[in-house]
N, C-alpha and C. Protein backbone atom coordinates (compact mmCIF):
# COMPACT_ATOMS: atom_id res chain seq x y z
N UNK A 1 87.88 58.91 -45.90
CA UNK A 1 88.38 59.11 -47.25
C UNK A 1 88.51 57.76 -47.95
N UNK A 2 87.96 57.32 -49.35
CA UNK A 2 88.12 56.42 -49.91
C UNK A 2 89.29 57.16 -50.65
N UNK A 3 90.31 57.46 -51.02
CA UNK A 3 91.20 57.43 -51.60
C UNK A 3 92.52 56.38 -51.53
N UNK A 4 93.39 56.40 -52.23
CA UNK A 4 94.04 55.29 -52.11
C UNK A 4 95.87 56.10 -52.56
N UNK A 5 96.46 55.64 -51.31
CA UNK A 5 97.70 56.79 -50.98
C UNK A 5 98.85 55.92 -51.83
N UNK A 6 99.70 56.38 -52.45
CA UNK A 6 101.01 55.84 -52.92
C UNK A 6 102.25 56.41 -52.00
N UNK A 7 101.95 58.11 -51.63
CA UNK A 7 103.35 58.19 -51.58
C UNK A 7 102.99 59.27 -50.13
N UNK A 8 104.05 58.89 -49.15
CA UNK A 8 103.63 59.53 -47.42
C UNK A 8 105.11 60.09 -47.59
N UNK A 9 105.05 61.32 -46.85
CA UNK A 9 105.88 62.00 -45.91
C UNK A 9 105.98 61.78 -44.20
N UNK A 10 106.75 61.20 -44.19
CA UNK A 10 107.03 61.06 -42.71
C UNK A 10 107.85 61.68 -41.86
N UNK A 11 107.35 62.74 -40.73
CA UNK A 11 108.83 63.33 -40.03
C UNK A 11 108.65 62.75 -38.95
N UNK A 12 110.08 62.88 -38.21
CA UNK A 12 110.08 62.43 -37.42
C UNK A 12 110.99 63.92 -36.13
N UNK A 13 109.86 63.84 -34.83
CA UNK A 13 110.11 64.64 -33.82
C UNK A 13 110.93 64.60 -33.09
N UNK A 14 111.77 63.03 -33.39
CA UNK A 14 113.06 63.45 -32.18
C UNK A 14 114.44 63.81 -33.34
N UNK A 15 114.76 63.12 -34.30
CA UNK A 15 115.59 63.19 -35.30
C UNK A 15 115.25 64.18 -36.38
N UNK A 16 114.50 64.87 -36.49
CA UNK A 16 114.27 65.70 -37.51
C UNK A 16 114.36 65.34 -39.04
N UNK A 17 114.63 63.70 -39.24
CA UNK A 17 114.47 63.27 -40.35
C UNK A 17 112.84 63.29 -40.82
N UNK A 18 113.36 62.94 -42.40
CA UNK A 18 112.05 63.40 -42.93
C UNK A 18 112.36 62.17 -44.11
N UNK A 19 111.09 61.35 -44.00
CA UNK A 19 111.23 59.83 -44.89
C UNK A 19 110.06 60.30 -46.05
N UNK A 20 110.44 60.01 -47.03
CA UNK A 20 109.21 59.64 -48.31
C UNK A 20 109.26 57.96 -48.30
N UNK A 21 107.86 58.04 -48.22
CA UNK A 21 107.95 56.53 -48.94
C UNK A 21 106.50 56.16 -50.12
N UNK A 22 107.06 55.55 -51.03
CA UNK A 22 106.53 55.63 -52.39
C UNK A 22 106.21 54.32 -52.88
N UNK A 23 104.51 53.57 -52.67
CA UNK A 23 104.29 52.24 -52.39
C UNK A 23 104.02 51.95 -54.01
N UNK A 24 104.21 50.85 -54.02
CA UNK A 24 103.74 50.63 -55.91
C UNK A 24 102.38 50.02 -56.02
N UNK A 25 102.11 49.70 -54.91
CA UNK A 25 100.21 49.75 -54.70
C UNK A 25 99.53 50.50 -53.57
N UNK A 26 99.06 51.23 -53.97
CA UNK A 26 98.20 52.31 -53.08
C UNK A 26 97.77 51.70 -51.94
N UNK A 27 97.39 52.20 -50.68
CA UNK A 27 96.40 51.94 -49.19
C UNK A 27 95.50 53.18 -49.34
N UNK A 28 94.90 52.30 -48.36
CA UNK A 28 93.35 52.90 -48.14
C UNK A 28 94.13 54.60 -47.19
N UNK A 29 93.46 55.87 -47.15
CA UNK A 29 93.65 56.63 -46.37
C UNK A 29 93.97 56.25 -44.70
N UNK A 30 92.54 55.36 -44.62
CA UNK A 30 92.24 55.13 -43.38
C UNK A 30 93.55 54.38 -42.70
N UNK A 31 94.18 53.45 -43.27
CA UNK A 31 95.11 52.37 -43.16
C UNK A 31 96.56 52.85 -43.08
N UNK A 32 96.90 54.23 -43.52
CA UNK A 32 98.06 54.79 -43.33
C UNK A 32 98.77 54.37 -41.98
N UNK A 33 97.91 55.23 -40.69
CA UNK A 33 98.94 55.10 -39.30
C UNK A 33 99.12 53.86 -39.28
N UNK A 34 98.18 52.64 -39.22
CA UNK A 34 98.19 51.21 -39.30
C UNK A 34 99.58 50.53 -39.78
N UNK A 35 100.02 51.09 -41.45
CA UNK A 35 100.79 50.48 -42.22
C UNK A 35 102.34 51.07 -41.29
N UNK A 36 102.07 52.09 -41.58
CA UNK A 36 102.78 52.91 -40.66
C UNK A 36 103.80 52.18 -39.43
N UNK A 37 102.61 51.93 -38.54
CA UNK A 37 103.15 51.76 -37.23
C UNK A 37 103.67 49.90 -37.35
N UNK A 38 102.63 49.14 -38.33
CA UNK A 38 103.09 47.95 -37.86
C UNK A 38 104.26 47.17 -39.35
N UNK A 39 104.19 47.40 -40.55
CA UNK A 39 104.94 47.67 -41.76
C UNK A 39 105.94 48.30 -41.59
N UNK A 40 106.10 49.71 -40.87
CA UNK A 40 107.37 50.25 -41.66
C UNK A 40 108.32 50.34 -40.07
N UNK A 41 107.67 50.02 -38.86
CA UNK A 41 108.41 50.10 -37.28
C UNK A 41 107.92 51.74 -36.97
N UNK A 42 107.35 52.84 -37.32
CA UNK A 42 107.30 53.67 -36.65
C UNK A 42 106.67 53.92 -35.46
N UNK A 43 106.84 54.81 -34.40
CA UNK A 43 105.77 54.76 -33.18
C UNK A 43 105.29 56.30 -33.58
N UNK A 44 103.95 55.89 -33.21
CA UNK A 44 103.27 57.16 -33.58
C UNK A 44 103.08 58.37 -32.81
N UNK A 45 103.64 58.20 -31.50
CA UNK A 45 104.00 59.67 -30.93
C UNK A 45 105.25 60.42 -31.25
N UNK A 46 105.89 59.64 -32.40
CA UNK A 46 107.49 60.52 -32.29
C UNK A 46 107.55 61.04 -34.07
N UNK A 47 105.92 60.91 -34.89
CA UNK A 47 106.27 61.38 -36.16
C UNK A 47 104.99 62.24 -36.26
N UNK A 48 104.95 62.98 -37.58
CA UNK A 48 103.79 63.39 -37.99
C UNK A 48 104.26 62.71 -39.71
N UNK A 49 103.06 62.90 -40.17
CA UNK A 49 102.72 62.35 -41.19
C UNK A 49 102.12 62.89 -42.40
N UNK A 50 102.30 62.97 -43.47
CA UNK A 50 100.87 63.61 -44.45
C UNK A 50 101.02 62.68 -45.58
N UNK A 51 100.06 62.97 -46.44
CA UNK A 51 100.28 62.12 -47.75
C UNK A 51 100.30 63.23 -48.86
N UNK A 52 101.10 62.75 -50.31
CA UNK A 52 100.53 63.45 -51.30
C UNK A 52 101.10 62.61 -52.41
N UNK A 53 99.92 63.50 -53.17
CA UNK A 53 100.34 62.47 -54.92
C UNK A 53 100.53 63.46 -56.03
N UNK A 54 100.95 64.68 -55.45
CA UNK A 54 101.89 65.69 -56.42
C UNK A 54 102.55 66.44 -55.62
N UNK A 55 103.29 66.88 -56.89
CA UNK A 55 104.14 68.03 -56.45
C UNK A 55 105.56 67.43 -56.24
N UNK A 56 106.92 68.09 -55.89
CA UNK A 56 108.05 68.04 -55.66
C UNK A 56 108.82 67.98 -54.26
N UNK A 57 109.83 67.62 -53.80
CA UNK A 57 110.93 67.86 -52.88
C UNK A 57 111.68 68.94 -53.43
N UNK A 58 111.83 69.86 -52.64
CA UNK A 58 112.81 70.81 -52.66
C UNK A 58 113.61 71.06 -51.42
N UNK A 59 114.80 71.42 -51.50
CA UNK A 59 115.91 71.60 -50.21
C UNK A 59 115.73 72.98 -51.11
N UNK A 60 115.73 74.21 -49.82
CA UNK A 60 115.61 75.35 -50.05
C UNK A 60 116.89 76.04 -48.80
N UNK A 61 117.37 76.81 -49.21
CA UNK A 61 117.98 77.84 -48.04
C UNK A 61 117.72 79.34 -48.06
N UNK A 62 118.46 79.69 -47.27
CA UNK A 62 117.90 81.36 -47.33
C UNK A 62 118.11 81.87 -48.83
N UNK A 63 118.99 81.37 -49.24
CA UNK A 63 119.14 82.64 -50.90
C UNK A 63 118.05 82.60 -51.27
N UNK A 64 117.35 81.29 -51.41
CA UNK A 64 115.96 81.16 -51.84
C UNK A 64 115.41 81.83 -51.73
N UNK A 65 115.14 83.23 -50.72
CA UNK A 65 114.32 84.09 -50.72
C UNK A 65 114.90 85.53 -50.79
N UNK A 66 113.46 86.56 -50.79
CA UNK A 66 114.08 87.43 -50.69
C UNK A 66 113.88 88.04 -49.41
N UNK A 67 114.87 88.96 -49.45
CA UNK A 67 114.65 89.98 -47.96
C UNK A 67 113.70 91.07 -47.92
């Protein structure tokens, strides 16, 4: 992918936290786990990862839906 990422979702598998991080100059796709692992301290067996450049955060609970 030549695209160029601003903003990653990061979870993480032992803590169940969940990081945004929102760069003010884009990386290469390819360069994500890279920035990732040696930039931000993560180890890469204990997160998953995605990127996106829309859309929202929402905290949802059950009312949120219906039955």
């Amino acid at each position: 992918m030549n695209e160029y990422i601003k903003r990653i979702a990061v979870m993480s598998y032992n803590t169940g936290d969940i990081d945004i991080i929102t760069l003010d100059e884009g990386i290469k796709y390819d360069d994500v786990e890279e920035f990732l692992q040696n930039d931000c301290n993560y180890n890469q067996d204990e997160i998953y990862w995605m990127t996106f450049d829309k859309g929202s955060i929402n905290f949802l609970t059950n009312a949120d839906f219906e039955y």
